[in-house]
C-alpha atoms as a PDB file:
ATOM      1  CA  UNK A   1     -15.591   9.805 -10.067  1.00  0.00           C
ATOM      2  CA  UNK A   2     -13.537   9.428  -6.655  1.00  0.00           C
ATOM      3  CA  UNK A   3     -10.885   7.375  -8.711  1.00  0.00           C
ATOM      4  CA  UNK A   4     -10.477   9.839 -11.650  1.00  0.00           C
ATOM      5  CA  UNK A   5     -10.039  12.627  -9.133  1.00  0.00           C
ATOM      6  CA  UNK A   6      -7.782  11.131  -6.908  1.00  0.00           C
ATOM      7  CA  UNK A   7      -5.546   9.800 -10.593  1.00  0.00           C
ATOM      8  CA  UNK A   8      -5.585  13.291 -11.318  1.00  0.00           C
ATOM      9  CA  UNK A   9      -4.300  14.757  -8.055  1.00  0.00           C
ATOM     10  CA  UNK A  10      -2.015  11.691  -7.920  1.00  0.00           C
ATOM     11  CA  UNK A  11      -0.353  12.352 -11.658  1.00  0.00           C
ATOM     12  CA  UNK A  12      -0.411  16.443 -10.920  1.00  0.00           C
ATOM     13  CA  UNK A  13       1.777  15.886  -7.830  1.00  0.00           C
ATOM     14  CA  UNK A  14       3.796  13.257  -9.435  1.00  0.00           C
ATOM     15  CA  UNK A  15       4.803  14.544 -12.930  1.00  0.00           C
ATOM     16  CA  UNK A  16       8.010  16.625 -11.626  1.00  0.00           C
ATOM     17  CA  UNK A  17       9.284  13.808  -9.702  1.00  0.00           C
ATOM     18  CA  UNK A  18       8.959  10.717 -11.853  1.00  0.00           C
ATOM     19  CA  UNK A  19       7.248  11.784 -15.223  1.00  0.00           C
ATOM     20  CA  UNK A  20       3.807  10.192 -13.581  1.00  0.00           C
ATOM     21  CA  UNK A  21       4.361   6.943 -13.545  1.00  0.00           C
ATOM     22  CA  UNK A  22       2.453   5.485 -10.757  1.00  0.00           C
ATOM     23  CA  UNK A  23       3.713   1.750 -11.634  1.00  0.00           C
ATOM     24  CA  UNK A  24       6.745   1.320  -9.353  1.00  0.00           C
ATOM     25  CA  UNK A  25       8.094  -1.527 -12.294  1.00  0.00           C
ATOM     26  CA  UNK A  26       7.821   1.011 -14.734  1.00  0.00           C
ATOM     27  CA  UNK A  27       9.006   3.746 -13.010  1.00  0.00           C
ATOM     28  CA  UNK A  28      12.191   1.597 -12.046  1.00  0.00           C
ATOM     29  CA  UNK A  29      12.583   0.818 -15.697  1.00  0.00           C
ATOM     30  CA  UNK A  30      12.370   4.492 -16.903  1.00  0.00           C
ATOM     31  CA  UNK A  31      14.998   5.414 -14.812  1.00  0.00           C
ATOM     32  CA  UNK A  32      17.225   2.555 -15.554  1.00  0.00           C
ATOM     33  CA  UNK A  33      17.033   3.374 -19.321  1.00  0.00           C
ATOM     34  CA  UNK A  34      17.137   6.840 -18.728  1.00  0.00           C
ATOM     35  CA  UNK A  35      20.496   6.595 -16.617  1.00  0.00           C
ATOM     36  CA  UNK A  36      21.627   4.050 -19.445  1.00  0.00           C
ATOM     37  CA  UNK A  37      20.663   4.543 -22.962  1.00  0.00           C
ATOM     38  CA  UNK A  38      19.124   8.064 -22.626  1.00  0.00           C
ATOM     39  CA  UNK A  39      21.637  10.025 -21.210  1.00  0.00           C
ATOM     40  CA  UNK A  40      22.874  11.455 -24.903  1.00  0.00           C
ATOM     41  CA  UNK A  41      19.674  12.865 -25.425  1.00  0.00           C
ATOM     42  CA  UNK A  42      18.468  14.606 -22.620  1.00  0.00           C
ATOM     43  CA  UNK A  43      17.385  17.446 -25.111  1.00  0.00           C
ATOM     44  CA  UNK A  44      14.383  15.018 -26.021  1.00  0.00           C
ATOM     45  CA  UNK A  45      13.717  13.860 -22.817  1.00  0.00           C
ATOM     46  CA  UNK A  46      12.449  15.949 -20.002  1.00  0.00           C
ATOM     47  CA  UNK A  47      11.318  13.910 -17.294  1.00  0.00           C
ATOM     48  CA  UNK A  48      13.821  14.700 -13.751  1.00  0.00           C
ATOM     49  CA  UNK A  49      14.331  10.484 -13.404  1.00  0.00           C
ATOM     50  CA  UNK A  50      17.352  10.002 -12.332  1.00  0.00           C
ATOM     51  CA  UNK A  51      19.429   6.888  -9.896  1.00  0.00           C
ATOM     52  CA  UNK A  52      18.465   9.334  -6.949  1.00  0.00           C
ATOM     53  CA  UNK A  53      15.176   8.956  -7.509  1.00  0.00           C
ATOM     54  CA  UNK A  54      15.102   5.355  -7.775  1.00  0.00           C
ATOM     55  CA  UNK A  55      15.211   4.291  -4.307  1.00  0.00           C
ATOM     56  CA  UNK A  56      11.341   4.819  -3.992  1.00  0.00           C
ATOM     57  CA  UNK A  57      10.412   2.577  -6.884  1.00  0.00           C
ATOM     58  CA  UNK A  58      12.538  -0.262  -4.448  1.00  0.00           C
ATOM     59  CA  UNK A  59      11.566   0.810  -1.221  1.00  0.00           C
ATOM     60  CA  UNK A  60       8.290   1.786  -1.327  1.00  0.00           C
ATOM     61  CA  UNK A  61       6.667  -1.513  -2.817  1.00  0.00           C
ATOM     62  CA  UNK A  62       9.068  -3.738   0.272  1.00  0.00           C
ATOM     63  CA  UNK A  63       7.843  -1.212   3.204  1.00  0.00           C
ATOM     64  CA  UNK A  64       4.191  -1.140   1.817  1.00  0.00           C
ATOM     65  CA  UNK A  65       4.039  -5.364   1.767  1.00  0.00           C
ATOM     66  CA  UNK A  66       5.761  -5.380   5.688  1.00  0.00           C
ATOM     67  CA  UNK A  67       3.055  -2.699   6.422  1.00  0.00           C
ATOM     68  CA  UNK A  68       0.121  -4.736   5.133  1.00  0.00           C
ATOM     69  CA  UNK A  69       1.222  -7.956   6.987  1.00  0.00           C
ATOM     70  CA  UNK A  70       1.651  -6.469  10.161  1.00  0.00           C
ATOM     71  CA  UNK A  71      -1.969  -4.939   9.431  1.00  0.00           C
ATOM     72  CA  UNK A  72      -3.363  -8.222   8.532  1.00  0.00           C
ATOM     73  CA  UNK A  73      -1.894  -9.897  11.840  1.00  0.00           C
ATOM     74  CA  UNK A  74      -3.186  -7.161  13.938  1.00  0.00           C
ATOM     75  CA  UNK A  75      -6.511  -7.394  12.187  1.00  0.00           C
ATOM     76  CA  UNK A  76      -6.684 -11.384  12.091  1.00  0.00           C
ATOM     77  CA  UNK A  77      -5.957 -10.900  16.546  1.00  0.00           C
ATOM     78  CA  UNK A  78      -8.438  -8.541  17.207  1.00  0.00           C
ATOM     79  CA  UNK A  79     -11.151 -10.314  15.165  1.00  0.00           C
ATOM     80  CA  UNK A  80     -10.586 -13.883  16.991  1.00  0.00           C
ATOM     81  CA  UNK A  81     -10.642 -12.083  20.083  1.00  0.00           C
ATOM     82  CA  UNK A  82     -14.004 -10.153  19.657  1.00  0.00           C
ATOM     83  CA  UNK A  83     -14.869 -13.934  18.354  1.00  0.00           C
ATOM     84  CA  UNK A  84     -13.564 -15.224  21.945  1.00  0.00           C
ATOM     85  CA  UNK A  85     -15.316 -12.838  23.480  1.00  0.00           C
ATOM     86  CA  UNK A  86     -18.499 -13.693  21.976  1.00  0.00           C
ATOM     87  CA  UNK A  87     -18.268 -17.147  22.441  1.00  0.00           C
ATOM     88  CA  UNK A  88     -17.534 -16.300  26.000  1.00  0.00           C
ATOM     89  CA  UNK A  89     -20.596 -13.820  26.266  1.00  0.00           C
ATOM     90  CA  UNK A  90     -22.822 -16.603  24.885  1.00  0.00           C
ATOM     91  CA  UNK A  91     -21.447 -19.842  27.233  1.00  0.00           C
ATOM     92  CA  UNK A  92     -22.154 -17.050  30.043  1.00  0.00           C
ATOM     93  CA  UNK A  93     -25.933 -16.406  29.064  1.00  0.00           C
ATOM     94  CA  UNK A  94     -26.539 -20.233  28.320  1.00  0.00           C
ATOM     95  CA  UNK A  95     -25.351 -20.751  31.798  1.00  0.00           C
ATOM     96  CA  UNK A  96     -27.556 -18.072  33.291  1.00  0.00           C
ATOM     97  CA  UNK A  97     -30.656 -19.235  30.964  1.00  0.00           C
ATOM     98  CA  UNK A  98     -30.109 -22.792  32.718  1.00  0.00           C
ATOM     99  CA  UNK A  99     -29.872 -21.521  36.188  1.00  0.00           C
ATOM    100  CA  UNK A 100     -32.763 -19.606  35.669  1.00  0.00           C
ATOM    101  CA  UNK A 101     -34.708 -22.367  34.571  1.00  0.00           C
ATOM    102  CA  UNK A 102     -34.415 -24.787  37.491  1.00  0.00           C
END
């Protein structure tokens, strides 16, 4: 139900802009034919896709990959360091155990 919903809200917002297409390979295609082939009948099509548009369909995929990778490097340092710090926590209470015991 969440994913219909947030389709919905996602192709409302969208549907002035770029004729809903939430595929950024499709979307770059429309507006390459569009500016193209299509130009002659703009009386059938009505979808505002345009060159000036098409910098998102580029853009957006490249700046959402750099975005992820930084994520997943910040993400892959903190975890090995809450794992360092465990394995730090737990030589610690091994050493206190054995102290304890003689």
């Amino acid at each position: 139900m969440a994913i219909g919903i947030t389709y919905f809200g996602l192709i409302t917002m969208s549907i002035s802009t770029s004729g809903a297409c939430l595929n950024p390979a499709i979307g770059l295609v429309q507006s390459i034919y569009q500016k193209i082939i299509a130009d002659k009948y703009d009386e059938f099509l009505n979808f505002d896709v345009s060159l000036s548009t098409m910098w998102i369909y580029i853009t957006a995929p490249l700046l959402g990959g750099i975005l992820a990778g930084f994520l997943q490097i910040l993400l892959s340092y903190a975890q090995s360091s809450i794992e360092r710090k465990k394995t730090q926590l737990s030589q610690e209470s091994l050493k206190l155990n054995d102290s304890k015991m003689k």
